[in-house]
C-alpha atoms as a PDB file:
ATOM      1  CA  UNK A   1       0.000   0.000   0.000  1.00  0.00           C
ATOM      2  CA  UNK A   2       0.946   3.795  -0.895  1.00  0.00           C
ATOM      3  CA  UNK A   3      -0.076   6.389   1.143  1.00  0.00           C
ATOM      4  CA  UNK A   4       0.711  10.010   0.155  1.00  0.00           C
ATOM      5  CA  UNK A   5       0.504  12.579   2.496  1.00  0.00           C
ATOM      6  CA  UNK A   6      -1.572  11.340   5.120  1.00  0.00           C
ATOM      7  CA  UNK A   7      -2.991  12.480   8.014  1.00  0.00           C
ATOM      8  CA  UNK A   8      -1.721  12.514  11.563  1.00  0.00           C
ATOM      9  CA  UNK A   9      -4.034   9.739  12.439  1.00  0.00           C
ATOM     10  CA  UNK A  10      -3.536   7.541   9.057  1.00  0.00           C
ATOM     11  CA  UNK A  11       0.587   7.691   9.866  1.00  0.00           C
ATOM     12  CA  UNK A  12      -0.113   6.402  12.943  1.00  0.00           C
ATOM     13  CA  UNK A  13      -2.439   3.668  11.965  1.00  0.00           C
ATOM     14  CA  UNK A  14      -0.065   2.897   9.242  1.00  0.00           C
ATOM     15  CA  UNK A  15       3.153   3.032  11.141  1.00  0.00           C
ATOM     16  CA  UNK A  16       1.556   1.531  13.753  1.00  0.00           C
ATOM     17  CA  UNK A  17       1.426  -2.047  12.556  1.00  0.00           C
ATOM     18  CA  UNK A  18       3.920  -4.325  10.078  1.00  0.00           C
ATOM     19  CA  UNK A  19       6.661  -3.014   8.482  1.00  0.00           C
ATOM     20  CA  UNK A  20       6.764   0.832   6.684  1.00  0.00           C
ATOM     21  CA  UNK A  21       8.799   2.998   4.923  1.00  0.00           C
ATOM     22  CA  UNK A  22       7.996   6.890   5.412  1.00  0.00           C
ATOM     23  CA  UNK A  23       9.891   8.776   2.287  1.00  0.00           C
ATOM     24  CA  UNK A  24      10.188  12.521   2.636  1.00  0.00           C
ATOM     25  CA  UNK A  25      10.594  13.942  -0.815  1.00  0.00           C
ATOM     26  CA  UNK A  26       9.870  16.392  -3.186  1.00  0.00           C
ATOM     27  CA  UNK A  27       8.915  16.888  -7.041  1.00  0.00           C
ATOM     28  CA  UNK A  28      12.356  18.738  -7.841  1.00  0.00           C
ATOM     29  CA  UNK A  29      14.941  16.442  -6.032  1.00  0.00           C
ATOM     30  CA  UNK A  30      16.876  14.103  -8.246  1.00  0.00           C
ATOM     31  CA  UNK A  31      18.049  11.967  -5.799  1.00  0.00           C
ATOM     32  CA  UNK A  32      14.165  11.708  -4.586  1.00  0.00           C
ATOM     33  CA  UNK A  33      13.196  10.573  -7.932  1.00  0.00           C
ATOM     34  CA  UNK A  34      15.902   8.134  -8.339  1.00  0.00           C
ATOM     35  CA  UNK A  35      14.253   6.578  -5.340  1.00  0.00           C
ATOM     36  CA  UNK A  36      10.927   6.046  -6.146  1.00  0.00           C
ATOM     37  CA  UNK A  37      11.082   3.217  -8.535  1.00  0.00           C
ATOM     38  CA  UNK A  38      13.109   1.126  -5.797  1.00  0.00           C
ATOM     39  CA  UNK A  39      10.761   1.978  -3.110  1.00  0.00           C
ATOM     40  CA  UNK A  40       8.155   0.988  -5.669  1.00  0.00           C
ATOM     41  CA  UNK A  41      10.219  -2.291  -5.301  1.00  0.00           C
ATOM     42  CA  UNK A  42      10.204  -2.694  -1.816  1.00  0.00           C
ATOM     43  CA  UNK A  43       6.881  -2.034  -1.806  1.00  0.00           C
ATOM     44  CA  UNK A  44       5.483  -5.017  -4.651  1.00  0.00           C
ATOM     45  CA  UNK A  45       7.310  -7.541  -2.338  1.00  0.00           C
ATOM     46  CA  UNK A  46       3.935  -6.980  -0.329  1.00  0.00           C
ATOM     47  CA  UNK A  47       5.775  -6.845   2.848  1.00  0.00           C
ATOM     48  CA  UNK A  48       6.129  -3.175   3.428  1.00  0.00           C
ATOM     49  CA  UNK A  49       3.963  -0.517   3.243  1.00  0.00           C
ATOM     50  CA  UNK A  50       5.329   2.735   1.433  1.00  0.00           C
ATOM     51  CA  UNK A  51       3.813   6.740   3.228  1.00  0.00           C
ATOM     52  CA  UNK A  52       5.309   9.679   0.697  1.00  0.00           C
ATOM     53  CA  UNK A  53       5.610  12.792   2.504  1.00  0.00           C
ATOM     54  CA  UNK A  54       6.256  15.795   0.061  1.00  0.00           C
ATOM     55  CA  UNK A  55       8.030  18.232   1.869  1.00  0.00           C
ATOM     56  CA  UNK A  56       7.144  21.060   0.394  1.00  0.00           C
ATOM     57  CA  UNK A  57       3.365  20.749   1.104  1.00  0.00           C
ATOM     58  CA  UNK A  58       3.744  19.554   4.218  1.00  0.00           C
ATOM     59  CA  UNK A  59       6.796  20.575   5.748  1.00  0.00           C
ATOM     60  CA  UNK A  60       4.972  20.376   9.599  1.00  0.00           C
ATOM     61  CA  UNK A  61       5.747  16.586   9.728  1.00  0.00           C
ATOM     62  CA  UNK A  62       9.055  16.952   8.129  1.00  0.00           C
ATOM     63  CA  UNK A  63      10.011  19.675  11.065  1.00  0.00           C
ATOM     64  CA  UNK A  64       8.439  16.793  13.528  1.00  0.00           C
ATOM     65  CA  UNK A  65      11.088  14.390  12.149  1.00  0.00           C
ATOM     66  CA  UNK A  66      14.184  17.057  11.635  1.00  0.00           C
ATOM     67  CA  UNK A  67      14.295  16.361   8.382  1.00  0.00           C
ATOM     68  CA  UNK A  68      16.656  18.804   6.506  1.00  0.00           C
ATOM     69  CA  UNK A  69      17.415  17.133   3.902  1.00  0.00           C
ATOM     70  CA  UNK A  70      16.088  14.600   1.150  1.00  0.00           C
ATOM     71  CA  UNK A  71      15.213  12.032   0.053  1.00  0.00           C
ATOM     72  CA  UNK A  72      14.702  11.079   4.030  1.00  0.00           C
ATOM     73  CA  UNK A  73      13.454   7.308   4.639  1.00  0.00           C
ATOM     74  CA  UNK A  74      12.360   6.354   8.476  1.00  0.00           C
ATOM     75  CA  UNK A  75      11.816   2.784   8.827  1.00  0.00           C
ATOM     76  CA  UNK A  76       8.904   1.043  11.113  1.00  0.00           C
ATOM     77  CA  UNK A  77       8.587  -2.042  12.302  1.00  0.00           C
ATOM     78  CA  UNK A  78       5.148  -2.356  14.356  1.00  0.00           C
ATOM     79  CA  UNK A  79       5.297   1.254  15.608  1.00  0.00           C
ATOM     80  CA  UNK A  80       8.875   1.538  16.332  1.00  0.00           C
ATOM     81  CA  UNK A  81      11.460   3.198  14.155  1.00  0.00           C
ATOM     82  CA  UNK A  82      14.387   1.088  13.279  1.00  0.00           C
ATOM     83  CA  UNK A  83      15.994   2.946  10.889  1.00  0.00           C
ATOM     84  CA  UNK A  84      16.970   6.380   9.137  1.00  0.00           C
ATOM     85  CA  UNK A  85      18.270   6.919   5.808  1.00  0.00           C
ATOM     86  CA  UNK A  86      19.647  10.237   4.397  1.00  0.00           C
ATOM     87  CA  UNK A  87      19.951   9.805   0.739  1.00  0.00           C
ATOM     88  CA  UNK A  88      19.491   7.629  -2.267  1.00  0.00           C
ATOM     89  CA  UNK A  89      19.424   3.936  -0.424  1.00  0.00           C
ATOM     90  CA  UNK A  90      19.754   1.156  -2.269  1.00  0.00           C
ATOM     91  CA  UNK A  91      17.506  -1.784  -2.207  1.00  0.00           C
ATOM     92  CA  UNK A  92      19.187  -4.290  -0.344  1.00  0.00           C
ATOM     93  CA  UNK A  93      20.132  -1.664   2.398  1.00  0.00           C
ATOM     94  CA  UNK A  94      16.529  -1.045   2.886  1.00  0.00           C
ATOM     95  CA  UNK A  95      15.685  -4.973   2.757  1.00  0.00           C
ATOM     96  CA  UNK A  96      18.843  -5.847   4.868  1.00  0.00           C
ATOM     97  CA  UNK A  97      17.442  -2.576   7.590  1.00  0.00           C
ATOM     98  CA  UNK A  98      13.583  -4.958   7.479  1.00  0.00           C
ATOM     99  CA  UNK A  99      15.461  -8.304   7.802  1.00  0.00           C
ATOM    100  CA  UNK A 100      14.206  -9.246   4.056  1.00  0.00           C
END
């Protein structure tokens, strides 16, 4: 599942249970949109679900997180966040991170 910009109450739901990648992004970042198609990756497996925060709509959450810069991934595993990643992250660091 791909969730963009969700609420306060849909992150937490989301986040909340199984395993889920949060990517802060935004339209004009090159590294962001090198990411997308392996998040898309991670996400097919069917084991992770994917929340896309754009940072330039909704740049409350991405003070909440100290985000500063992007892309930004913050991996969950049933509510608890296991993981950080500044920057264009492979695929297997992001499987390796989830134990995939």
């Amino acid at each position: 599942m791909v969730k963009h910009d969700p609420t306060r109450e849909e992150y937490r739901t989301i986040t909340g249970t199984g395993k889920t990648v949060v990517d802060f992004w935004a339209s004009w970042c090159g590294p962001c949109r090198s990411q997308m198609p392996i998040l898309e990756q991670l996400e097919a497996t069917g084991a992770v679900d994917l929340i896309k925060i754009d940072v330039d709509t909704d740049f409350e959450f991405s003070k909440e997180f100290g985000v500063s810069s992007i892309p930004t991934l913050i991996l969950y595993d049933n509510g608890n966040i296991i993981k950080k990643f500044v920057g264009l992250t492979p695929l297997d660091e992001l499987k390796a991170a989830f134990g995939l």
